[in-house]
N, C-alpha and C. Protein backbone atom coordinates (compact mmCIF):
# COMPACT_ATOMS: atom_id res chain seq x y z
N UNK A 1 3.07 31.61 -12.79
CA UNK A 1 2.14 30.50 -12.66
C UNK A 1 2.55 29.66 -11.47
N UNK A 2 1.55 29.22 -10.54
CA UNK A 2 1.88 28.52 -9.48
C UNK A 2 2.56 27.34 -9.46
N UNK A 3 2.50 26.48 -8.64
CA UNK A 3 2.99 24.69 -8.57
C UNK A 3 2.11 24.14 -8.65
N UNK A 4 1.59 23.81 -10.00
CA UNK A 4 0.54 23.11 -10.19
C UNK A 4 0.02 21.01 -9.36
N UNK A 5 1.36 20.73 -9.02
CA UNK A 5 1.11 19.55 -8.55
C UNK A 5 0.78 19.20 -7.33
N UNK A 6 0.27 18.29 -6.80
CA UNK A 6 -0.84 17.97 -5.79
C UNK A 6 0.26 17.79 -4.36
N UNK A 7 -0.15 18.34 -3.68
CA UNK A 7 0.83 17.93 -2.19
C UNK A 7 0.10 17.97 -1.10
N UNK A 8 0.69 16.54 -0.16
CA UNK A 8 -0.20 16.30 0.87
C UNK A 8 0.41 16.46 2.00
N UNK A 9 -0.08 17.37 3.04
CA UNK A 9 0.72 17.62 4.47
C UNK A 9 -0.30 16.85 5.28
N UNK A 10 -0.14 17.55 6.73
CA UNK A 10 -1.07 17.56 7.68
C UNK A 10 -2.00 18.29 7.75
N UNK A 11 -3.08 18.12 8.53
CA UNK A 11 -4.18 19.27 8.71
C UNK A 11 -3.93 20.13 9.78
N UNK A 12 -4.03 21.41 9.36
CA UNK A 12 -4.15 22.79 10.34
C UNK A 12 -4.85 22.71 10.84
N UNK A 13 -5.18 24.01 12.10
CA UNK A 13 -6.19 24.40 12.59
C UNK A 13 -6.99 25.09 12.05
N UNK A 14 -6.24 25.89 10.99
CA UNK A 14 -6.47 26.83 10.45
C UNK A 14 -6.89 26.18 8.86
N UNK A 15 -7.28 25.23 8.79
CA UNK A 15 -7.82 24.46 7.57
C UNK A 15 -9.16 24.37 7.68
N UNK A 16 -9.48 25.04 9.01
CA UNK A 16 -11.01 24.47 8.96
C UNK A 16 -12.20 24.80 8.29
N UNK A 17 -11.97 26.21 7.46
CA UNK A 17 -13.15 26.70 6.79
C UNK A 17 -13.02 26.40 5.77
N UNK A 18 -11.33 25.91 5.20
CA UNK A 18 -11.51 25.47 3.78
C UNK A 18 -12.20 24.11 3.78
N UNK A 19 -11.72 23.29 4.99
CA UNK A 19 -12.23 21.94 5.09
C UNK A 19 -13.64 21.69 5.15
N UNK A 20 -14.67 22.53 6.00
CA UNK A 20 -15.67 22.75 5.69
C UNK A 20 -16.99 23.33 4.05
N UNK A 21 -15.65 23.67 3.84
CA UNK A 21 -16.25 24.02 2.21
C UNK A 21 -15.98 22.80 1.00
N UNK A 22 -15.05 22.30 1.28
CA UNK A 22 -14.90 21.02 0.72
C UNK A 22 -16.36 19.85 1.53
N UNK A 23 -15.74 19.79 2.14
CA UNK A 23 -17.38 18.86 2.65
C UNK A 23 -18.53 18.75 2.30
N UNK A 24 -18.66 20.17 2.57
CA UNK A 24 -20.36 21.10 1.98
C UNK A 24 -20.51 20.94 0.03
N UNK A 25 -19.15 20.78 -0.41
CA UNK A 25 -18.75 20.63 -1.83
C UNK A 25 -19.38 19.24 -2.32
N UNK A 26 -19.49 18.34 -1.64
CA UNK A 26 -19.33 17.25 -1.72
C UNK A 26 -20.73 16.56 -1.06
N UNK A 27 -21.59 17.45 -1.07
CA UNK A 27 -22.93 17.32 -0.27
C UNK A 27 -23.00 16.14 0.87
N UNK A 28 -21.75 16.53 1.88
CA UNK A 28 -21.82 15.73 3.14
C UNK A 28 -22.19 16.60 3.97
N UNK A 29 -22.86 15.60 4.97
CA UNK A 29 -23.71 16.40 5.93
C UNK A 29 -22.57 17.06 7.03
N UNK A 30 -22.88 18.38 7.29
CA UNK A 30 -22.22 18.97 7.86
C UNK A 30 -22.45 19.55 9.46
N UNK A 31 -21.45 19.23 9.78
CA UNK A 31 -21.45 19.77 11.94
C UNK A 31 -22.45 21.55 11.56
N UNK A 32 -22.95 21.54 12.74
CA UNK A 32 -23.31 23.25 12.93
C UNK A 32 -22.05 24.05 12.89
N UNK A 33 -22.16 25.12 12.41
CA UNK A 33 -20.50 26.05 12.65
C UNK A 33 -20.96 27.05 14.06
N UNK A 34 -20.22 25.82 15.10
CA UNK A 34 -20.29 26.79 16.50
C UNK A 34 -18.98 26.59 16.40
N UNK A 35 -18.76 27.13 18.03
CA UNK A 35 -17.75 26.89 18.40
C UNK A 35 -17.27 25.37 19.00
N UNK A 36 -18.02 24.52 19.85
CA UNK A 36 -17.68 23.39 19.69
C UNK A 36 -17.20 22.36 18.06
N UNK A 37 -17.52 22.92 17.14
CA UNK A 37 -17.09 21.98 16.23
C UNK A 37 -15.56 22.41 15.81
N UNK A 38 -15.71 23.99 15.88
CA UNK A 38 -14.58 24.50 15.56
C UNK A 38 -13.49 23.61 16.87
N UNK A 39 -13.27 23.53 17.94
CA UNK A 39 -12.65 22.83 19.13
C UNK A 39 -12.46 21.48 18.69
N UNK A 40 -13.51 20.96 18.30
CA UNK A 40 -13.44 19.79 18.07
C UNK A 40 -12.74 19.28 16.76
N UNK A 41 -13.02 19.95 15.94
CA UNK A 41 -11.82 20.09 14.85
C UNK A 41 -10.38 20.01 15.17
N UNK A 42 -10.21 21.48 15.62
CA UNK A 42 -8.73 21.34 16.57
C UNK A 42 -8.08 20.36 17.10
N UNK A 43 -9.04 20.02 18.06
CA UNK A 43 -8.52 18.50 18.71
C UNK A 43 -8.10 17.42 18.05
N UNK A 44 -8.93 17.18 16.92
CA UNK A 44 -8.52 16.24 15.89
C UNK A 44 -7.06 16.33 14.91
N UNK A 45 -6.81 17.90 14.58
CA UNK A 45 -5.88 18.35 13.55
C UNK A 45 -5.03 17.75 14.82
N UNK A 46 -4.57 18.06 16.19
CA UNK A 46 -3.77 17.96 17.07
C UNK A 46 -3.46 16.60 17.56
N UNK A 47 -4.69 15.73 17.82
CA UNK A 47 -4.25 14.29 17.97
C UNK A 47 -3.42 13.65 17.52
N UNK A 48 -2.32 13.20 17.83
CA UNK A 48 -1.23 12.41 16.96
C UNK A 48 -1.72 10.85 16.93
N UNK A 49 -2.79 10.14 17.58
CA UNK A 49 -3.49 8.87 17.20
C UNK A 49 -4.52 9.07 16.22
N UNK A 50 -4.67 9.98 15.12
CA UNK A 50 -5.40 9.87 14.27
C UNK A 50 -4.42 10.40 12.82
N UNK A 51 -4.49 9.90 11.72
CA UNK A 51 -4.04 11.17 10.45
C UNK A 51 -5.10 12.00 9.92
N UNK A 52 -4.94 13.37 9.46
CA UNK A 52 -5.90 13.76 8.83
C UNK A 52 -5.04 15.00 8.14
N UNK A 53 -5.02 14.28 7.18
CA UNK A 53 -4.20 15.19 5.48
C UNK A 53 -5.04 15.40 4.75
N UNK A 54 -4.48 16.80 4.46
CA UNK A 54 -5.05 17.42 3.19
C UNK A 54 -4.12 17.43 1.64
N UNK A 55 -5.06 17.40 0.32
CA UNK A 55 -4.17 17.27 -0.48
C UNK A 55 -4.39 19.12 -1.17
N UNK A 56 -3.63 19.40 -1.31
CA UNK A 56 -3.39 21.08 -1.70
C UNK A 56 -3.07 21.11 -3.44
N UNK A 57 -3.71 21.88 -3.89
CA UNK A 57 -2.96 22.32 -5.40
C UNK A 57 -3.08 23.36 -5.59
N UNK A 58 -1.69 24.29 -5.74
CA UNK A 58 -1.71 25.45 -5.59
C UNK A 58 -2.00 26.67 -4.40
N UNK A 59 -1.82 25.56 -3.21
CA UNK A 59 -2.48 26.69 -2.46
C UNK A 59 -3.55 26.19 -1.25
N UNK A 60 -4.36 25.28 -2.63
CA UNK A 60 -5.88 25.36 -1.97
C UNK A 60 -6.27 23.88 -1.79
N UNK A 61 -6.73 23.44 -0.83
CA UNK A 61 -7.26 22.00 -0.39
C UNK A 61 -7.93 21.55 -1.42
N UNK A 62 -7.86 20.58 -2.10
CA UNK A 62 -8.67 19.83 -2.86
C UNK A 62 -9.39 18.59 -2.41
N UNK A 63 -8.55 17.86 -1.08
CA UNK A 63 -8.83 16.67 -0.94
C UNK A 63 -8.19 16.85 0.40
N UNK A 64 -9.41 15.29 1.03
CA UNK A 64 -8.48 15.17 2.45
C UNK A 64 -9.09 13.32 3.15
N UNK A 65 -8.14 12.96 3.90
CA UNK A 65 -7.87 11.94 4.27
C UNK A 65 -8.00 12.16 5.51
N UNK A 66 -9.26 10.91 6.07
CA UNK A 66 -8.66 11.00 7.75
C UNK A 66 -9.05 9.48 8.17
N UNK A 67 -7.88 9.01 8.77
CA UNK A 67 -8.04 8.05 9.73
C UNK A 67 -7.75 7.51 10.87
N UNK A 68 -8.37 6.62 11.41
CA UNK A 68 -7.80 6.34 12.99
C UNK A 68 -7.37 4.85 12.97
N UNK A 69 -6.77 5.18 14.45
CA UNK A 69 -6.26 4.22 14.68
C UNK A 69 -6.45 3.31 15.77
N UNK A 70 -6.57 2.15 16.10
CA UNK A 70 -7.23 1.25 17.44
C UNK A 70 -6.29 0.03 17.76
N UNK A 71 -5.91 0.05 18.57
CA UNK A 71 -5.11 -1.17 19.49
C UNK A 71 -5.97 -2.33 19.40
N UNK A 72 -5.14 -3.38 19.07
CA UNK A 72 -5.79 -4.59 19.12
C UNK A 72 -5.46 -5.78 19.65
N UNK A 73 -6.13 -6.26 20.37
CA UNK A 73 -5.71 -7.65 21.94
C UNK A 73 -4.69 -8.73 20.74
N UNK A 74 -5.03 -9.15 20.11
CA UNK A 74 -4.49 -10.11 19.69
C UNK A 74 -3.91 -10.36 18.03
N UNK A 75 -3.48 -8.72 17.49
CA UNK A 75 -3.25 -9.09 16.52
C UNK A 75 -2.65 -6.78 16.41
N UNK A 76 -1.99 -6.68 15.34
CA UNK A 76 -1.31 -5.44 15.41
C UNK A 76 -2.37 -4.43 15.22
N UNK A 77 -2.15 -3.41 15.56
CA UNK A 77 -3.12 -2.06 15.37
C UNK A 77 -4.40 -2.01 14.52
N UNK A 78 -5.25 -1.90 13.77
CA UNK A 78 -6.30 -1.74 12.83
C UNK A 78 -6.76 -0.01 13.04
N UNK A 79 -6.55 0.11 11.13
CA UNK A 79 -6.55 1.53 10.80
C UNK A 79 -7.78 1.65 10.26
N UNK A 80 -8.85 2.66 10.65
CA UNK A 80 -10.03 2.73 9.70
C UNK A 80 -10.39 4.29 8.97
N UNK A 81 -10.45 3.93 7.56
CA UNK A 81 -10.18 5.20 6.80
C UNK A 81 -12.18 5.32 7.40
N UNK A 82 -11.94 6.45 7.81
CA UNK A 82 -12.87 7.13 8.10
C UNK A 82 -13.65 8.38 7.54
N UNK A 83 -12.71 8.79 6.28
CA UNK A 83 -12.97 9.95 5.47
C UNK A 83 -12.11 10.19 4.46
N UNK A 84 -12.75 10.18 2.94
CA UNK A 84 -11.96 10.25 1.85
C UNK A 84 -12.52 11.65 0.43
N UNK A 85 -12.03 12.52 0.78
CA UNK A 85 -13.01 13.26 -0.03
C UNK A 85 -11.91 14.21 -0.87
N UNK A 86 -12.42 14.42 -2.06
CA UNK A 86 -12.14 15.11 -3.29
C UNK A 86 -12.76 15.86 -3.79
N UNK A 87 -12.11 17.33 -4.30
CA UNK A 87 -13.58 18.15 -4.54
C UNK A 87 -14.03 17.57 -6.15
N UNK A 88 -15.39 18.11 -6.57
CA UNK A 88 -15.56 17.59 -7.43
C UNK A 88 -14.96 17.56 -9.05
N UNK A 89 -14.38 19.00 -9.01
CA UNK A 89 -13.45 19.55 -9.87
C UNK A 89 -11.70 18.62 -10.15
N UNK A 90 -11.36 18.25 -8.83
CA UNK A 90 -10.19 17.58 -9.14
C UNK A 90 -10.20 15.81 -9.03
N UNK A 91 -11.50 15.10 -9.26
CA UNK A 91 -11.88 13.89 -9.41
C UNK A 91 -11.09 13.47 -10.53
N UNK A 92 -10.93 12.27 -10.82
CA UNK A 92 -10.26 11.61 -12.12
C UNK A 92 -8.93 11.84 -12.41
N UNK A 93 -7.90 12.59 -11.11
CA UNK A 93 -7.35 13.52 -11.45
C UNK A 93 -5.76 12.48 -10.46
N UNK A 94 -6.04 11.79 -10.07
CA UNK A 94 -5.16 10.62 -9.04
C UNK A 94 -5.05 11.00 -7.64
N UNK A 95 -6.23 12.22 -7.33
CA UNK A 95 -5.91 12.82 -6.11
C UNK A 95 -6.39 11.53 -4.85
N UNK A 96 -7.51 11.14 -5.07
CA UNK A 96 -7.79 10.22 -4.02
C UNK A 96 -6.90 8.78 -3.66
N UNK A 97 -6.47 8.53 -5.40
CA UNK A 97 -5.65 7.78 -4.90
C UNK A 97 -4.40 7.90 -4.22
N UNK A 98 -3.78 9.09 -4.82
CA UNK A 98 -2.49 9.52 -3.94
C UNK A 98 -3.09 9.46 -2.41
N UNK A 99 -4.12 10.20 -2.14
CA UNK A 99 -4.03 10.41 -0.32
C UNK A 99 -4.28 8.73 -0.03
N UNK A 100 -5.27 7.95 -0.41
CA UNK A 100 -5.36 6.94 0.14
C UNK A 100 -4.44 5.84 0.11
N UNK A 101 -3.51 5.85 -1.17
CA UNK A 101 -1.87 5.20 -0.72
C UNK A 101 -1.07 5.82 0.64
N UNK A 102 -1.14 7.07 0.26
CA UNK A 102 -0.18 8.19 1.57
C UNK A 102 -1.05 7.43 2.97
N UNK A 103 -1.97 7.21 2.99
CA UNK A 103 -2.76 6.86 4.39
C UNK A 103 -2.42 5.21 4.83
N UNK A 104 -2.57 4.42 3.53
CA UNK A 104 -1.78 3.50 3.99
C UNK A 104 -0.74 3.16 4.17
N UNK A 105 0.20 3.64 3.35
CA UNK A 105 1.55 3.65 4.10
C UNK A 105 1.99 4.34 5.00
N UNK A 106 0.93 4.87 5.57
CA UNK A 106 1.10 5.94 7.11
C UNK A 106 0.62 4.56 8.12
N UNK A 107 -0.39 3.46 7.67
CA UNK A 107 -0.88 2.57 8.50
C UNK A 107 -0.06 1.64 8.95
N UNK A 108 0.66 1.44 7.56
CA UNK A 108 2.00 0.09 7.87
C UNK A 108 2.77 0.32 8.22
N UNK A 109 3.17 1.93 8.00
CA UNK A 109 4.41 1.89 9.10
C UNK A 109 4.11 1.91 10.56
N UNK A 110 2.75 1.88 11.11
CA UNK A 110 2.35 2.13 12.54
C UNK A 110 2.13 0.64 12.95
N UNK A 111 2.52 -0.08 11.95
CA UNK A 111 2.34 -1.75 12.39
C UNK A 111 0.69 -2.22 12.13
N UNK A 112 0.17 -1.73 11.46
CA UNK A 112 -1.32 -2.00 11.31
C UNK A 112 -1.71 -3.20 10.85
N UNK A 113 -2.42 -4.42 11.24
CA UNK A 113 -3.07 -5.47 10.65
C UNK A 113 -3.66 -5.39 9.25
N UNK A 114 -4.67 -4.64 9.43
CA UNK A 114 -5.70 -4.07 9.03
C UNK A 114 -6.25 -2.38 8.46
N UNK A 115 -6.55 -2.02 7.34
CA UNK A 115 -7.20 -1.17 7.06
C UNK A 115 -8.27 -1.42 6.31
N UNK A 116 -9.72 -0.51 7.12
CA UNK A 116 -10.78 -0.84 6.59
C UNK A 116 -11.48 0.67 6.70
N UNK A 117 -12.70 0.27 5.86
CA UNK A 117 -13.86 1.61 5.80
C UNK A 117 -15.00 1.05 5.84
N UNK A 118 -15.76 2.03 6.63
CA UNK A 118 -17.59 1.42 6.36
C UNK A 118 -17.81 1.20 4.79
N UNK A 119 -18.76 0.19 4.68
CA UNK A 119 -18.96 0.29 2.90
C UNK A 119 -19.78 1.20 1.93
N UNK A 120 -19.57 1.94 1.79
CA UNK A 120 -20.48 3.11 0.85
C UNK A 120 -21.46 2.89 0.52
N UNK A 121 -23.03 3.22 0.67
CA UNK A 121 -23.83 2.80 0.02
C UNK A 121 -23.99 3.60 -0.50
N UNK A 122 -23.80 5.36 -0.51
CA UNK A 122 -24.70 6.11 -1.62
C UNK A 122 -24.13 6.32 -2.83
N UNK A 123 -22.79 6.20 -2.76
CA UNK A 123 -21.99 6.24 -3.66
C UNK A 123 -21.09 4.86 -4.52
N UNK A 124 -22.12 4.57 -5.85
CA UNK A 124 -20.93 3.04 -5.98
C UNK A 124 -19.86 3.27 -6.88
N UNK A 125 -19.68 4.70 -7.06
CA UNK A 125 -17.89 4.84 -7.64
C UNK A 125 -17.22 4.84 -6.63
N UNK A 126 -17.86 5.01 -5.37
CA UNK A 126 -16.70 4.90 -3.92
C UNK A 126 -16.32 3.90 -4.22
N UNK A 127 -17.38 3.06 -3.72
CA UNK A 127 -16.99 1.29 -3.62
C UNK A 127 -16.30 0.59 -5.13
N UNK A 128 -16.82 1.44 -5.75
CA UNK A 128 -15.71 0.59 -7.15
C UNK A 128 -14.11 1.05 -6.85
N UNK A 129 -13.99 2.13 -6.93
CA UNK A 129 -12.50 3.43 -6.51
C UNK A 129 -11.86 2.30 -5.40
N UNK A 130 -12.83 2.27 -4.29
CA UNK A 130 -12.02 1.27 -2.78
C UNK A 130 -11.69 -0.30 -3.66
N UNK A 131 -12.51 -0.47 -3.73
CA UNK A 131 -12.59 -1.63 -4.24
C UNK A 131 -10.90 -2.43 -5.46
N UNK A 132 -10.71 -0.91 -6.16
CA UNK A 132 -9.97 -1.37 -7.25
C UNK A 132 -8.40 -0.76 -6.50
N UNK A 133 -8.51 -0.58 -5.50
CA UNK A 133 -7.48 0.20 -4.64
C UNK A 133 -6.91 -1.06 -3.76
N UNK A 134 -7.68 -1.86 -3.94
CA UNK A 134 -7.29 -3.57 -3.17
C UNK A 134 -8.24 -4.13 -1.60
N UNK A 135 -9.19 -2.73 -1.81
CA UNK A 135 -9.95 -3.09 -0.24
C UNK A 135 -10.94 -4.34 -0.99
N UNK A 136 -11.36 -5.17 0.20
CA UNK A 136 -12.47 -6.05 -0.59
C UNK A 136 -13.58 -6.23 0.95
N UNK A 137 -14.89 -6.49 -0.01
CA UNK A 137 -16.20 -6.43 0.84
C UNK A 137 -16.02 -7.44 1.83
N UNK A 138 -16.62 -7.01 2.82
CA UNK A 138 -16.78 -8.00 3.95
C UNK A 138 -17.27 -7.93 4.62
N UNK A 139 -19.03 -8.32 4.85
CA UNK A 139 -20.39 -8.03 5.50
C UNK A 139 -20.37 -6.46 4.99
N UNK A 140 -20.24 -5.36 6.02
CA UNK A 140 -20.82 -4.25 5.67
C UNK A 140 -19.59 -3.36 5.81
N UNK A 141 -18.33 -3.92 5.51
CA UNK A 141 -16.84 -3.11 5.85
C UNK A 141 -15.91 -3.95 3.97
N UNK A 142 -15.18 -2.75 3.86
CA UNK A 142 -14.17 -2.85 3.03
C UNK A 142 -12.84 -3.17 3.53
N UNK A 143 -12.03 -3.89 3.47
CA UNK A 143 -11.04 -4.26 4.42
C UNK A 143 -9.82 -5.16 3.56
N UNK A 144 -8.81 -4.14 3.79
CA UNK A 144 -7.36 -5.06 3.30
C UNK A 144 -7.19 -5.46 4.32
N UNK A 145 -5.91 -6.99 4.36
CA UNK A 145 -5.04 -7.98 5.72
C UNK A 145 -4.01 -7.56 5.30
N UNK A 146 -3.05 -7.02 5.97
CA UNK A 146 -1.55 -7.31 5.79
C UNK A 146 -0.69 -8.34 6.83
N UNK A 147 -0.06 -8.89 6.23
CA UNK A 147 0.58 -9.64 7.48
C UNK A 147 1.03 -8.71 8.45
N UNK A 148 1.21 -9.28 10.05
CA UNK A 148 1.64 -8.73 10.81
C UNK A 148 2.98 -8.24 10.57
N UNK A 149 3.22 -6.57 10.79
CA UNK A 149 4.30 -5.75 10.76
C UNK A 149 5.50 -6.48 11.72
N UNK A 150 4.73 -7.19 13.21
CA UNK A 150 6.17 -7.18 14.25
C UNK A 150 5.63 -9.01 14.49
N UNK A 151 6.31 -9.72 15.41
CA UNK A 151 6.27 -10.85 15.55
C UNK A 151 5.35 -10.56 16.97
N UNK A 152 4.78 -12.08 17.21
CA UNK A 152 3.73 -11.49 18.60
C UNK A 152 4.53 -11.71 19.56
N UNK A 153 4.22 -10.76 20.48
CA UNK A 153 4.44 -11.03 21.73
C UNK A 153 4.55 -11.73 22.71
N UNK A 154 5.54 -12.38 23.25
CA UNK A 154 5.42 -13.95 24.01
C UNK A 154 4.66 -13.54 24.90
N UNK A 155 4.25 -14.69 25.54
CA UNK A 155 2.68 -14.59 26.69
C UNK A 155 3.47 -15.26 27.53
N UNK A 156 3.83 -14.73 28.96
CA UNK A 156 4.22 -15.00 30.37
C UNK A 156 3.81 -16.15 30.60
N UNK A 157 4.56 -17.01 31.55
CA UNK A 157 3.46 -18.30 32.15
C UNK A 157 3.16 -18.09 33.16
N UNK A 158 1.52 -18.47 33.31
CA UNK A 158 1.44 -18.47 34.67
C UNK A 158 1.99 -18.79 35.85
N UNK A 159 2.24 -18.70 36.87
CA UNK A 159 2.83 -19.31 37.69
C UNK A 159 2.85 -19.33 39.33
């Protein structure tokens, strides 16, 4: 019998047809399968300014996490979960919450202000799930504050 418990790495290149079947699982609208998406995939698994984990059981992707990351003029980094998906079979199951803790403490250690997500409209177990996870509404974004990770930066005088 396998290792039944949930483990989250990085994303392959070679994740991409499972990742695509999870998606399609989950009736999100899906890229054409050319070859640009396949590239463009790649690029993403490869970027080291973005995360994008998968959660595995047994083997096989169940879930995956992706977010980015953006420099900010006057205050530390801001992380935006950009993708949170679970297949439907392993829901209820702590998988989303595991990746979306794993994602934020991937954010704070990068010094992040901020992590936020667009706000869900089609789905309101998203927004309850985000919601009870500590994100809170704000206009049309879900968004935790953490205090700043580093102290600011002194500002030169003119001269």
């Amino acid at each position: 019998m396998g290792d039944s418990r949930v483990h989250i790495r990085r994303g392959r290149r070679t994740d991409f047809t499972a990742v695509m079947a999870l998606l399609a699982q989950g009736r999100m609208p899906l890229p054409s399968a050319d070859r640009a998406t396949l590239r463009r995939f790649r690029l993403l698994v490869a970027d080291l300014g973005t995360d994008f984990y998968v959660a595995t059981v047994d083997g096989t992707i169940v879930g995956l996490v992706h977010v980015t990351y953006a420099r900010q003029l006057t205050q530390g980094p801001a992380a935006v979960l950009d993708r949170l998906v679970v297949a439907e079979a392993f829901r209820g199951k702590n998988i989303g919450t595991a990746l979306l803790d794993f994602a934020q403490r991937r954010a704070r250690k990068r010094g992040c202000a901020t992590f936020s997500c667009g706000l869900p409209t089609t789905e309101r177990s998203q927004r309850g799930f985000l919601e009870r996870s500590g994100l809170e509404a704000q206009g049309e974004w879900l968004v935790v504050h953490w205090a700043a990770a580093r102290a600011p930066v002194p500002v030169p005088a003119e001269g």
